[in-house]
Protein backbone atom coordinates (compact mmCIF):
# COMPACT_ATOMS: atom_id res chain seq x y z
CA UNK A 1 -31.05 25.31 23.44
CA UNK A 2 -29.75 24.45 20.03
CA UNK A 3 -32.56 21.10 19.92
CA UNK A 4 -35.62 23.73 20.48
CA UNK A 5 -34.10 26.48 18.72
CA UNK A 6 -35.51 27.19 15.17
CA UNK A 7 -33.09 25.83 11.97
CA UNK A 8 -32.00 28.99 10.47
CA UNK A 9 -29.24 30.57 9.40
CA UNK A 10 -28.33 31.82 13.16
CA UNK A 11 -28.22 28.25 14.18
CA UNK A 12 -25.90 26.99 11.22
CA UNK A 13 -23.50 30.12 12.30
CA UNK A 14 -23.38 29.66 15.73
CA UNK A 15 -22.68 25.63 14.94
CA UNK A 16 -19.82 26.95 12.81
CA UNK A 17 -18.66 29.29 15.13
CA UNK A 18 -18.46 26.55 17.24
CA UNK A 19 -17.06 24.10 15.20
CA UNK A 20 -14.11 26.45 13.95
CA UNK A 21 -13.14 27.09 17.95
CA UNK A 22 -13.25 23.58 18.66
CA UNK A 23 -15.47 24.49 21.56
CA UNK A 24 -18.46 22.47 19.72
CA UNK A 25 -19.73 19.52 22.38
CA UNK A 26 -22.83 17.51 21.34
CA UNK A 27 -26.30 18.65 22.01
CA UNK A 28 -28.74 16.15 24.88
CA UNK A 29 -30.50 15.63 20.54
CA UNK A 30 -28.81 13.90 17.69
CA UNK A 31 -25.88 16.05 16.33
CA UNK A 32 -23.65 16.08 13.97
CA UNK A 33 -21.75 18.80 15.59
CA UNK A 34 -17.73 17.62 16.81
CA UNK A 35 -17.40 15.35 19.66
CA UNK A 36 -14.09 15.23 21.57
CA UNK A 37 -12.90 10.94 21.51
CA UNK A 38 -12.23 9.27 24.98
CA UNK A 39 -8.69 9.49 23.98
CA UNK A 40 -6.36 11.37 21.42
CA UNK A 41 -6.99 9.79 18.43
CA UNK A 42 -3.95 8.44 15.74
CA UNK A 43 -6.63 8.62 13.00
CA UNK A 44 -9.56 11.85 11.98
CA UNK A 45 -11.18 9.96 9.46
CA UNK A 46 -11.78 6.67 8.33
CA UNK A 47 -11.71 5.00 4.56
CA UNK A 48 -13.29 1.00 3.94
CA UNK A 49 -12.37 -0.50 0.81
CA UNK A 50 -14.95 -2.92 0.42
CA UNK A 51 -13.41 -5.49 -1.43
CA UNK A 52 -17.35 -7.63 -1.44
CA UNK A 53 -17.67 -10.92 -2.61
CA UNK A 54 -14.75 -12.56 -0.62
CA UNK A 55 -11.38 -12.27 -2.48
CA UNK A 56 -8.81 -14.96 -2.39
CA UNK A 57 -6.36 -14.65 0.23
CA UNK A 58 -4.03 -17.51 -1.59
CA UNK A 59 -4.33 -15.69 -4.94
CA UNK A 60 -3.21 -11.82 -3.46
CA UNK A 61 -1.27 -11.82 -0.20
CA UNK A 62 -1.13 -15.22 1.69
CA UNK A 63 1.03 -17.18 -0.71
CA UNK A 64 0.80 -20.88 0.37
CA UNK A 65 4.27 -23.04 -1.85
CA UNK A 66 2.34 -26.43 -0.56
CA UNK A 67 -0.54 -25.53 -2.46
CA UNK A 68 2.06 -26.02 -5.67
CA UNK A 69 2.62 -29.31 -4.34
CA UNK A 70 -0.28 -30.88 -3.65
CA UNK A 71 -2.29 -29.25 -6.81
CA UNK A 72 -4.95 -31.60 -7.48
CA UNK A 73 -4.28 -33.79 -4.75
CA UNK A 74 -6.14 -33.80 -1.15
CA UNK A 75 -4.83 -32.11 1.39
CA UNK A 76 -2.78 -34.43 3.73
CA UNK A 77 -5.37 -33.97 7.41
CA UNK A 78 -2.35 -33.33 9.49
CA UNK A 79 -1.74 -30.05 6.99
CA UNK A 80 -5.43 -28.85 7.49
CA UNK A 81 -6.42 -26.78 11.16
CA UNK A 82 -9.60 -28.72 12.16
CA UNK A 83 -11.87 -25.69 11.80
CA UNK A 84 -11.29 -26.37 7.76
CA UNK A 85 -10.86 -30.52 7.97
CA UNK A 86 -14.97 -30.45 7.33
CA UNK A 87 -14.74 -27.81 4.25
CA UNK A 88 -11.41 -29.53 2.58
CA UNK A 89 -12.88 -33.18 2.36
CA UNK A 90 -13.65 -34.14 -1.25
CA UNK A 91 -11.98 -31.14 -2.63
CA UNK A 92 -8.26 -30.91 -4.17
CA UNK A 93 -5.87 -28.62 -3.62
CA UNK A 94 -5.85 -25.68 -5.77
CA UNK A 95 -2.33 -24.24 -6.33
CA UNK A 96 -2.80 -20.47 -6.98
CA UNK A 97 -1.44 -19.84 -11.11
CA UNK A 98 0.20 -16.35 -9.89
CA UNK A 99 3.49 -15.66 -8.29
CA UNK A 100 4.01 -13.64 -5.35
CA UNK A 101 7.48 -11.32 -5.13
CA UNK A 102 9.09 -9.33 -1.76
CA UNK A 103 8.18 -5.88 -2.00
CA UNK A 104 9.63 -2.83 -0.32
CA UNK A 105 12.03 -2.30 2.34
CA UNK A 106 10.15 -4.87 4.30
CA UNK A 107 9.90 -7.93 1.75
CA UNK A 108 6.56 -8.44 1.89
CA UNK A 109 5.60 -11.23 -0.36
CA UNK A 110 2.62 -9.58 -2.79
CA UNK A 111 0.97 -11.07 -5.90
CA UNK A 112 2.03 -9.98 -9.06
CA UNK A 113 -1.50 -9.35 -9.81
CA UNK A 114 -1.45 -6.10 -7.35
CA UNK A 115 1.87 -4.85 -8.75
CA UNK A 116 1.32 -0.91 -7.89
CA UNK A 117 -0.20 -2.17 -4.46
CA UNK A 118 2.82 -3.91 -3.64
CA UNK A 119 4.70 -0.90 -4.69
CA UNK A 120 3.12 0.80 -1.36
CA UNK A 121 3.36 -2.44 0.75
CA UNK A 122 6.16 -0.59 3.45
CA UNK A 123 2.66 1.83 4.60
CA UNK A 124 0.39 -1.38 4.78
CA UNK A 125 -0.21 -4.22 7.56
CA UNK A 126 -1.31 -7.29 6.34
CA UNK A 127 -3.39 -9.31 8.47
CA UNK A 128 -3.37 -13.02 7.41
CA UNK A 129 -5.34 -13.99 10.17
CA UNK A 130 -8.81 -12.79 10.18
CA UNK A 131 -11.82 -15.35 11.06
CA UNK A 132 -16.10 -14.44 10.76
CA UNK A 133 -18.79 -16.06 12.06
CA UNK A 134 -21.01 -16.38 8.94
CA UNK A 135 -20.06 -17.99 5.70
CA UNK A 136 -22.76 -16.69 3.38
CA UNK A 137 -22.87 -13.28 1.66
CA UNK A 138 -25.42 -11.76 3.11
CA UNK A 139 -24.64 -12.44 6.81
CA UNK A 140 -20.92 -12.14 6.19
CA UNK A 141 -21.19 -8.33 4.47
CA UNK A 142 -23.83 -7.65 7.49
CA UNK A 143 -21.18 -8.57 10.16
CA UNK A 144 -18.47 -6.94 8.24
CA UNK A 145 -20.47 -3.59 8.06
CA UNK A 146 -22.26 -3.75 11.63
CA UNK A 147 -20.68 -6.70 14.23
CA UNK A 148 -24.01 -8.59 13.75
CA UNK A 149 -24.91 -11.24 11.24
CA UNK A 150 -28.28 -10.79 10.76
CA UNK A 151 -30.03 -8.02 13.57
CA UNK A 152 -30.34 -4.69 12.40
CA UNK A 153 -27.47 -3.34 14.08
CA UNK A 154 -26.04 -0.02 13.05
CA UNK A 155 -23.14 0.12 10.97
CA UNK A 156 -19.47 0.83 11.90
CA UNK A 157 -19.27 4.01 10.08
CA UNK A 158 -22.64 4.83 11.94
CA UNK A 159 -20.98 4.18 15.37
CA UNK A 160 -18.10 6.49 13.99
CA UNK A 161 -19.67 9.55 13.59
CA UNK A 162 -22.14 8.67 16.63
CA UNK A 163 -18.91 8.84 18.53
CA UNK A 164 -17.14 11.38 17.16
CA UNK A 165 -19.09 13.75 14.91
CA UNK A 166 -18.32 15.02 11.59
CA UNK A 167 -15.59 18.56 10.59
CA UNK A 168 -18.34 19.96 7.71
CA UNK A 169 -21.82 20.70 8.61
CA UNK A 170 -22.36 21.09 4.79
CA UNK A 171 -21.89 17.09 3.99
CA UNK A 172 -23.26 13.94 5.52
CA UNK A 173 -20.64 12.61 8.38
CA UNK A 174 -20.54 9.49 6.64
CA UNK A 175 -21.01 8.69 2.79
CA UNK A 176 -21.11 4.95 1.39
CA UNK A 177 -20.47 5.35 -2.42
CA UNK A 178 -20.95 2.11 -4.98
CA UNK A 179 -20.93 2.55 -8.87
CA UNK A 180 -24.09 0.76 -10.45
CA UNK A 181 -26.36 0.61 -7.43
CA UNK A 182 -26.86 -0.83 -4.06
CA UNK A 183 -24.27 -3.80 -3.18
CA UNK A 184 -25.90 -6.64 -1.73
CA UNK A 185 -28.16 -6.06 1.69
CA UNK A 186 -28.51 -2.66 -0.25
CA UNK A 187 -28.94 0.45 2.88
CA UNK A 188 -28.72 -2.15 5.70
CA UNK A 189 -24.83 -1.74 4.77
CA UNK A 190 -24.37 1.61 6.29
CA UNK A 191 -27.86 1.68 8.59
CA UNK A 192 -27.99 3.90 11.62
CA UNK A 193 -30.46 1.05 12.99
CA UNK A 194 -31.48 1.98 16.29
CA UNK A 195 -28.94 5.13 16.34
CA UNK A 196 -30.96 8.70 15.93
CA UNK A 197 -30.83 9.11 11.78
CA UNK A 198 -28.75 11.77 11.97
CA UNK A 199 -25.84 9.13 11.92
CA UNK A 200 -27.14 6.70 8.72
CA UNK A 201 -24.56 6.81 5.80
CA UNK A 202 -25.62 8.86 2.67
CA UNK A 203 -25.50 6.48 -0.55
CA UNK A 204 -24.30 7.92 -3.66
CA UNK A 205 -24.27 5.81 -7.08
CA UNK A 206 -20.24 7.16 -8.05
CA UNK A 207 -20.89 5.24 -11.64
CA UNK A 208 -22.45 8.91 -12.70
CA UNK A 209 -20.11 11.71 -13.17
CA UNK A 210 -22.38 14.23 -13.81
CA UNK A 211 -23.00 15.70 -9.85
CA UNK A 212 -26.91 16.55 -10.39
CA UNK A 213 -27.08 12.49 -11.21
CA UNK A 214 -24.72 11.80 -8.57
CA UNK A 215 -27.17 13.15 -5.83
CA UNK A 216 -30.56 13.57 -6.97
CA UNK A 217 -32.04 17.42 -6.16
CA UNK A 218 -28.63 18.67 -5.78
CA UNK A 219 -29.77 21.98 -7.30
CA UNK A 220 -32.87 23.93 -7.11
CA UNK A 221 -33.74 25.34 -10.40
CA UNK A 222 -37.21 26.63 -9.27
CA UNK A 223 -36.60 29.13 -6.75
CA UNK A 224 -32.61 31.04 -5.72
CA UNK A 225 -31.55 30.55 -2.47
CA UNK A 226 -32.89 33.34 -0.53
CA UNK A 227 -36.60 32.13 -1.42
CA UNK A 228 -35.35 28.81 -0.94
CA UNK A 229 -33.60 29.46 2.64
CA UNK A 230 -37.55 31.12 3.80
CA UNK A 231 -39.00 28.42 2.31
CA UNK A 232 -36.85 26.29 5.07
CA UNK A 233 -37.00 28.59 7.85
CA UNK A 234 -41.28 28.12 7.27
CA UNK A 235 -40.62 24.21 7.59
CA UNK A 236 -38.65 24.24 10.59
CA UNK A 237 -40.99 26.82 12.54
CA UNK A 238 -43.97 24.38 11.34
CA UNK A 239 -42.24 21.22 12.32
CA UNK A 240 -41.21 22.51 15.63
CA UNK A 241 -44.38 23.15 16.51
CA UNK A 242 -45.25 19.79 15.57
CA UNK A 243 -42.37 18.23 17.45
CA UNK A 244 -43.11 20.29 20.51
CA UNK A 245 -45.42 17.57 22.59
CA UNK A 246 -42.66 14.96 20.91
CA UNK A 247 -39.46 16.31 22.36
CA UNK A 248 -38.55 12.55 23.05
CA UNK A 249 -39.12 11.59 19.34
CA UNK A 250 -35.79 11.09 17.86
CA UNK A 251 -36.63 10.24 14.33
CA UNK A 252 -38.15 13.56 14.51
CA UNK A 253 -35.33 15.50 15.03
CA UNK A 254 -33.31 13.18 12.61
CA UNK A 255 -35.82 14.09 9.85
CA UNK A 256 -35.66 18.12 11.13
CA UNK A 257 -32.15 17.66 10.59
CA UNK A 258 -31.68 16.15 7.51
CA UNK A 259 -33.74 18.81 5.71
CA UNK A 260 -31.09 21.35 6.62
CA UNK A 261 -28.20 19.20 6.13
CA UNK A 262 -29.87 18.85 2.03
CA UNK A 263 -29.84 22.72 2.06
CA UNK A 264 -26.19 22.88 2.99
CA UNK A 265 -25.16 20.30 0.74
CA UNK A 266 -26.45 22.49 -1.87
CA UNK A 267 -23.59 24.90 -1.12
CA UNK A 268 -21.04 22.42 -1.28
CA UNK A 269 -21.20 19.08 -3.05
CA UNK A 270 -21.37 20.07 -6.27
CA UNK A 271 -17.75 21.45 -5.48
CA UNK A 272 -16.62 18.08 -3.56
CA UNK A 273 -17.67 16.02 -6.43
CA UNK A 274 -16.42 17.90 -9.68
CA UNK A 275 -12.98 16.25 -10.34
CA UNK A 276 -12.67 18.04 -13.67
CA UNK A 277 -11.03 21.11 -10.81
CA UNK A 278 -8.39 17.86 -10.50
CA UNK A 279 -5.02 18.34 -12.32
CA UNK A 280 -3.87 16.62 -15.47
CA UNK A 281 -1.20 14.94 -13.46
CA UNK A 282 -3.52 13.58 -10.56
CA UNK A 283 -5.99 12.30 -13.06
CA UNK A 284 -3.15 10.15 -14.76
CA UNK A 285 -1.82 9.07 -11.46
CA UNK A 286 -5.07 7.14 -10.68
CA UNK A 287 -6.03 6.55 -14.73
CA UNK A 288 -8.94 5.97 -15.62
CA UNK A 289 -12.22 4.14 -14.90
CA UNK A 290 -14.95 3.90 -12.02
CA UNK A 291 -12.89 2.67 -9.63
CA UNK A 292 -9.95 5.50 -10.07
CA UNK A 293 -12.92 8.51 -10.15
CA UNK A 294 -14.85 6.89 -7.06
CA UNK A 295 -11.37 7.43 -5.71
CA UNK A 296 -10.72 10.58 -6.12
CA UNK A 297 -14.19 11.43 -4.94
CA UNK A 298 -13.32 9.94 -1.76
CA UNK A 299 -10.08 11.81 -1.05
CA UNK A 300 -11.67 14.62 -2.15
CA UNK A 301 -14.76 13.79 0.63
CA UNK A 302 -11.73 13.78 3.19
CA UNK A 303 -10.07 16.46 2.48
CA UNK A 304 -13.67 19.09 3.20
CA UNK A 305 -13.96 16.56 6.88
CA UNK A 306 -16.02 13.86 5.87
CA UNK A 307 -15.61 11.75 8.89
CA UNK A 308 -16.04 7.99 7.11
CA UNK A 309 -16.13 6.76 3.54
CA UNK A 310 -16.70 3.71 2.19
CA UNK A 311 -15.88 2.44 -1.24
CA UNK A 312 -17.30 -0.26 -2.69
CA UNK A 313 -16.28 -1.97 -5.93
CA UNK A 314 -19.43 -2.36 -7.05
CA UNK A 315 -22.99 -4.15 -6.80
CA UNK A 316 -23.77 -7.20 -5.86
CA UNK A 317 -20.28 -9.85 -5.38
CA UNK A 318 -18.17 -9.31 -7.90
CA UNK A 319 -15.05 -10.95 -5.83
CA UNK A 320 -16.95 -14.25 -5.53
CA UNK A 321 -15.07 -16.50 -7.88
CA UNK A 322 -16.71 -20.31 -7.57
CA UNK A 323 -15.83 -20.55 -10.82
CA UNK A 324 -13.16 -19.34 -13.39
CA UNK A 325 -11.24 -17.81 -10.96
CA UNK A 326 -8.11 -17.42 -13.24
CA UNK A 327 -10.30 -15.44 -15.84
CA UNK A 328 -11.52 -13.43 -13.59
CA UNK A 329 -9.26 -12.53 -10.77
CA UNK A 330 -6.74 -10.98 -13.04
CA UNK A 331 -9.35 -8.42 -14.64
CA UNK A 332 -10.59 -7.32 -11.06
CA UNK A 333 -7.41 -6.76 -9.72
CA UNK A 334 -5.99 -4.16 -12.56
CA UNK A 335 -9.36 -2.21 -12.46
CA UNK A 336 -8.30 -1.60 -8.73
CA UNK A 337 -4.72 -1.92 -8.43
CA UNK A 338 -3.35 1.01 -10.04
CA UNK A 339 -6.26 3.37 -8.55
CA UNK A 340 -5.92 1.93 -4.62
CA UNK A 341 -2.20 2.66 -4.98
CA UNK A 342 -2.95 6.11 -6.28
CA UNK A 343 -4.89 6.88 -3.35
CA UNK A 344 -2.50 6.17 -1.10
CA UNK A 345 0.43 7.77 -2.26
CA UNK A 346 -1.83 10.89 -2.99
CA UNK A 347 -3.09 11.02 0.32
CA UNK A 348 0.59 10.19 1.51
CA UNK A 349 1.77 13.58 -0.72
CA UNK A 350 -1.23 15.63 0.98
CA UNK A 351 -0.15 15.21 4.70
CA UNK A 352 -3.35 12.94 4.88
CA UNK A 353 -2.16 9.22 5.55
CA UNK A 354 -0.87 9.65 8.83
CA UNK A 355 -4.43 10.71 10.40
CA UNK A 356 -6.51 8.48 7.83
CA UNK A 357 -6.82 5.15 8.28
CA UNK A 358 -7.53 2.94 5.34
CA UNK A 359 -9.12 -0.41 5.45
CA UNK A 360 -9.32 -3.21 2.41
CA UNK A 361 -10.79 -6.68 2.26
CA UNK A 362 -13.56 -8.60 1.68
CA UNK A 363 -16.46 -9.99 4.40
CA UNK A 364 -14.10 -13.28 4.10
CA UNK A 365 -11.85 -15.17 1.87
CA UNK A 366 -11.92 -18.07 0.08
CA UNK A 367 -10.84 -21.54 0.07
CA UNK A 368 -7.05 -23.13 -1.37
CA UNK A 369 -8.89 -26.22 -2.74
CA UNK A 370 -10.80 -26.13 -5.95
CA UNK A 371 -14.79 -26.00 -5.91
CA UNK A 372 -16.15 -28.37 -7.73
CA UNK A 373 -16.95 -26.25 -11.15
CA UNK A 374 -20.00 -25.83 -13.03
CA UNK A 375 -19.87 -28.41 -16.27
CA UNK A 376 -20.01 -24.66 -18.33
CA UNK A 377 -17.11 -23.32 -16.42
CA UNK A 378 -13.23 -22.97 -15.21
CA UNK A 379 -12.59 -23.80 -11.52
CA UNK A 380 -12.72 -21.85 -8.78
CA UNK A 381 -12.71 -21.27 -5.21
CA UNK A 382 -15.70 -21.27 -2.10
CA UNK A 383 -16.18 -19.22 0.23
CA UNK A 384 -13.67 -19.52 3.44
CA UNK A 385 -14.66 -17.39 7.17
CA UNK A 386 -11.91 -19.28 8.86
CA UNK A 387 -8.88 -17.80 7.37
CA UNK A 388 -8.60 -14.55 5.23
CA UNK A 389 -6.72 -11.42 4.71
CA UNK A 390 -7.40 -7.90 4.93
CA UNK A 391 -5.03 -4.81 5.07
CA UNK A 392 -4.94 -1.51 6.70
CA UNK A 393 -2.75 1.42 5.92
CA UNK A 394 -1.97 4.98 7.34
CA UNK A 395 -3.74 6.47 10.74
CA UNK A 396 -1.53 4.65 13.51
CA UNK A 397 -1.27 1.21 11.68
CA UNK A 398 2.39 -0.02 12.02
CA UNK A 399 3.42 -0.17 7.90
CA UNK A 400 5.49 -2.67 6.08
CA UNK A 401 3.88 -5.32 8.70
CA UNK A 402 2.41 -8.58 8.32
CA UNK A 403 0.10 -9.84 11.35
CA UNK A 404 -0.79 -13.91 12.22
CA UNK A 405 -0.97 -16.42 9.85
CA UNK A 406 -3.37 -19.47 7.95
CA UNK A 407 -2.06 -22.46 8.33
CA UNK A 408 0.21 -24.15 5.34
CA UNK A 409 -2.71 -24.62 3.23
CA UNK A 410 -4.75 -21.69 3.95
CA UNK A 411 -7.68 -23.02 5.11
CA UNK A 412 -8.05 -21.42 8.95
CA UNK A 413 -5.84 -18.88 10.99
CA UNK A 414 -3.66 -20.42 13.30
CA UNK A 415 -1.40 -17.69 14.96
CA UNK A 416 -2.49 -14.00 16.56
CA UNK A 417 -6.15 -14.54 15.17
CA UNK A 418 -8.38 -11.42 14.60
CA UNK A 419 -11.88 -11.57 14.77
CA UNK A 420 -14.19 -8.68 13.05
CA UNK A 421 -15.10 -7.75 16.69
CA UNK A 422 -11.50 -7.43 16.87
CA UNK A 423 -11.38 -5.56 14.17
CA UNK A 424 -13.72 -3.02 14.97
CA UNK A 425 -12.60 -2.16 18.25
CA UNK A 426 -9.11 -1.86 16.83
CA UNK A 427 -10.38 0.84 14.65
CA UNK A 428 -12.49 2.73 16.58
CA UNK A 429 -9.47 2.86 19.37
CA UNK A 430 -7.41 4.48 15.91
CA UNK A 431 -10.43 6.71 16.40
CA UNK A 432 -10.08 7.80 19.74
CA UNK A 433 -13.00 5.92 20.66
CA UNK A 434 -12.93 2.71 23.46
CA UNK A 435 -15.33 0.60 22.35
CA UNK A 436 -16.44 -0.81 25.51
CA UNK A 437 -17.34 2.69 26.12
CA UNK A 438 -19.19 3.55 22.87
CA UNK A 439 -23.21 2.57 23.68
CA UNK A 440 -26.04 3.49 22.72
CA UNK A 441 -29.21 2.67 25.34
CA UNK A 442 -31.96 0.57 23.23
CA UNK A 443 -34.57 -1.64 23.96
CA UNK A 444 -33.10 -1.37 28.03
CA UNK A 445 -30.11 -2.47 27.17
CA UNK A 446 -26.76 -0.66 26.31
CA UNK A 447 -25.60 -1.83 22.69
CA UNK A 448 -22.18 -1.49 21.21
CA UNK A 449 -20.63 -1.95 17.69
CA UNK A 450 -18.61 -5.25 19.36
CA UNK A 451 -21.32 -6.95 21.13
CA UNK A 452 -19.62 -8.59 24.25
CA UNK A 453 -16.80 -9.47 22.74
CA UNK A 454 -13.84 -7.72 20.72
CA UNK A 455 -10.01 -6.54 21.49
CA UNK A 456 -7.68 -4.40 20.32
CA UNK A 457 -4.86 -5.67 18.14
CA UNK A 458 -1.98 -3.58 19.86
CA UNK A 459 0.61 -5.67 17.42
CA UNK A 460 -0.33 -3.67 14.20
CA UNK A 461 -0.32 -0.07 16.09
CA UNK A 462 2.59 2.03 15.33
């Protein structure tokens, strides 16, 4: 009834009404309306730190004492896993210049480069012992973001809110935010592929602070709401007529949708994205810069039921570090360090971490022996899917926990491995959501975020 009714203002109270009684079930169209989980979920919501470009695992929280030895030498083979024997041949061992220190109650060992990180180590798992399947940028931030290296696949956070919905019919279920433009594979990143468009993340460029720059057409200065609201209601009656001999066209309905879904945002984003309402003491907790404001955005995004966010640090790579590594690494960590650990003690203050799970890392790591540099630069390190480190903190994730292990030099992981598949079905399980279950018909076959493949790591639950 709601997929053939007209868009007006009876339908957006009734999907309130609904909403607010937690009666709301999902339409036979694309909704956005909440869906109950296959399972009580530890986690509402969902937060990826993008970390793109591949940061070093040796350099931040896999600390590798052999690497000290051996600096400049080759690796002994009998050191090196023989997934990395191919990669380390030629290349020296590359000791990393910064000291790690025990943190917290649990004595995790942390770099001193991520000092306020480290601070909040006893609410994180680290997991040493990720692996990918694709060692370039491009099909490593496409498997990352959608289980598939180079199909058009829809995107995790497109799967989400597939599966479960969003808590605010005035704001997209899922918002991908990334200061200076698109990171690299630009909208392919957060893609609802084959999934009705309803579910496709909503890009905003967070290096403007101004909201009408923030989202373009974010205000109507032509005509006030009412005339603006008849204006709609003469669109939807015109473009069900049109979709009436196209009930079956879901792109359709996806494009009905979304012009009601820019209406309501009207109403509310430029409230969700004005931190100047912040306090004076929040503000200096995550200090200043893009990274700290893209922050607050996204708690702020949270806290009015934005299922997933995802935060990138910016466009393009900027963790790749083939060359001057020790120039470089430094300044990237302390623009994030001090904001990441200000977003999750705030959300820890607000009641918020324990049904928000937070994800960092990179698509994968990089290597402990020293690329070959550039005659015009410093040495640095290549790119490494065999062994890398990400970490999660709050919704269900077991904190002050480290998970597998590289071996001695880095190279590969060696004990309680996690694949992205892995990965992904560990989160969406935080989620409520079994992602065996989870499909999506297509093409006469029923697709899944995981493939074939893909299990949950129970060791990092709490």
């Amino acid at each position: 009834m709601l997929r053939h009714s007209g868009a007006g203002i009876g339908t957006l109270a009734l999907a309130q009404l609904l909403s607010e009684t937690n009666q709301a079930e999902a339409s036979d169209g694309p909704s956005l309306a909440p869906r109950r989980p296959h399972f009580a979920p530890r986690a509402q919501r969902f937060v990826h730190l993008f970390a793109n470009g591949g940061p070093s695992q040796v350099d931040t929280f896999d600390p590798k004492p052999l690497l000290a030895r051996l600096h400049g030498k080759p690796i002994p083979r009998d050191v090196i896993s023989t997934v990395g024997d191919a990669q380390a041949s030629g290349s020296p061992a590359f000791a990393s210049k910064y000291r790690f220190r025990k943190r917290g109650q649990s004595g995790i060992d942390v770099s001193e480069l991520l000092p306020e990180i480290g601070s909040m180590i006893d609410d994180i798992c680290v997991v040493r012992s990720m692996h990918a399947d694709d060692i370039s940028h491009d099909g490593g931030i496409m498997f990352m973001n959608t289980g598939a290296a180079r199909l058009s696949r829809p995107s995790l956070g497109s799967w989400a809110t597939y599966g479960l919905g969003s808590e605010n019919r005035n704001l997209p279920g899922f918002i991908s935010m990334c200061p200076d433009g698109y990171p690299l594979n630009e909208t392919q990143n957060w893609q609802s592929a084959f999934l009705p468009g309803i579910y496709q993340g909503t890009f905003i460029n967070s290096k403007h602070e101004d909201v009408e720059r923030l989202i373009e057409n974010i205000r109507n200065r032509r005509v006030d709401s009412t005339q603006q609201r008849a204006q709609l209601d003469l669109l939807a009656r015109l473009n069900r007529i049109h979709q009436k001999p196209r009930a079956d066209e879901g792109r359709l309905e996806s494009r009905i949708q979304s012009f009601e879904q820019a209406f309501r945002m009207q109403m509310e984003a430029t409230d969700a994205f004005d931190i100047s309402q912040e306090s004076k003491s929040t503000l200096d907790m995550y200090g200043p810069g893009q990274q700290a404001r893209q922050l607050i955005l996204t708690r702020r995004l949270l806290e009015r039921g934005v299922r997933v966010v995802q935060s990138w640090y910016g466009a393009g790579f900027p963790w790749d570090h083939h060359g001057e590594i020790e120039e470089r690494l430094p300044k990237i960590c302390g623009e994030v360090d001090r904001p990441i650990a200000a977003f999750l003690r705030d959300l820890k203050q607000r009641g918020l971490l324990d049904d928000t799970l937070v994800l960092w890392g990179g698509e994968f790591g990089r290597t402990p022996t020293s690329e070959l540099p550039h005659p015009t630069t410093t040495p640095g390190r290549d790119h490494n899917r065999h062994g890398f480190t990400v970490w999660l903190a709050g919704g269900g994730i077991k904190g002050g926990h480290v998970h597998g292990a590289t071996d001695d030099a880095g190279f590969a992981a060696i004990q309680d491995k996690v694949h992205v598949h892995d990965l992904h079905a560990t989160i969406l399980h935080l989620l409520g959501l079994n992602h065996e279950e989870l499909t999506y018909r297509y093409a006469g076959r029923d697709f899944r975020l995981t493939d074939v493949s893909g299990s949950v790591v129970h060791e990092i639950l709490a």
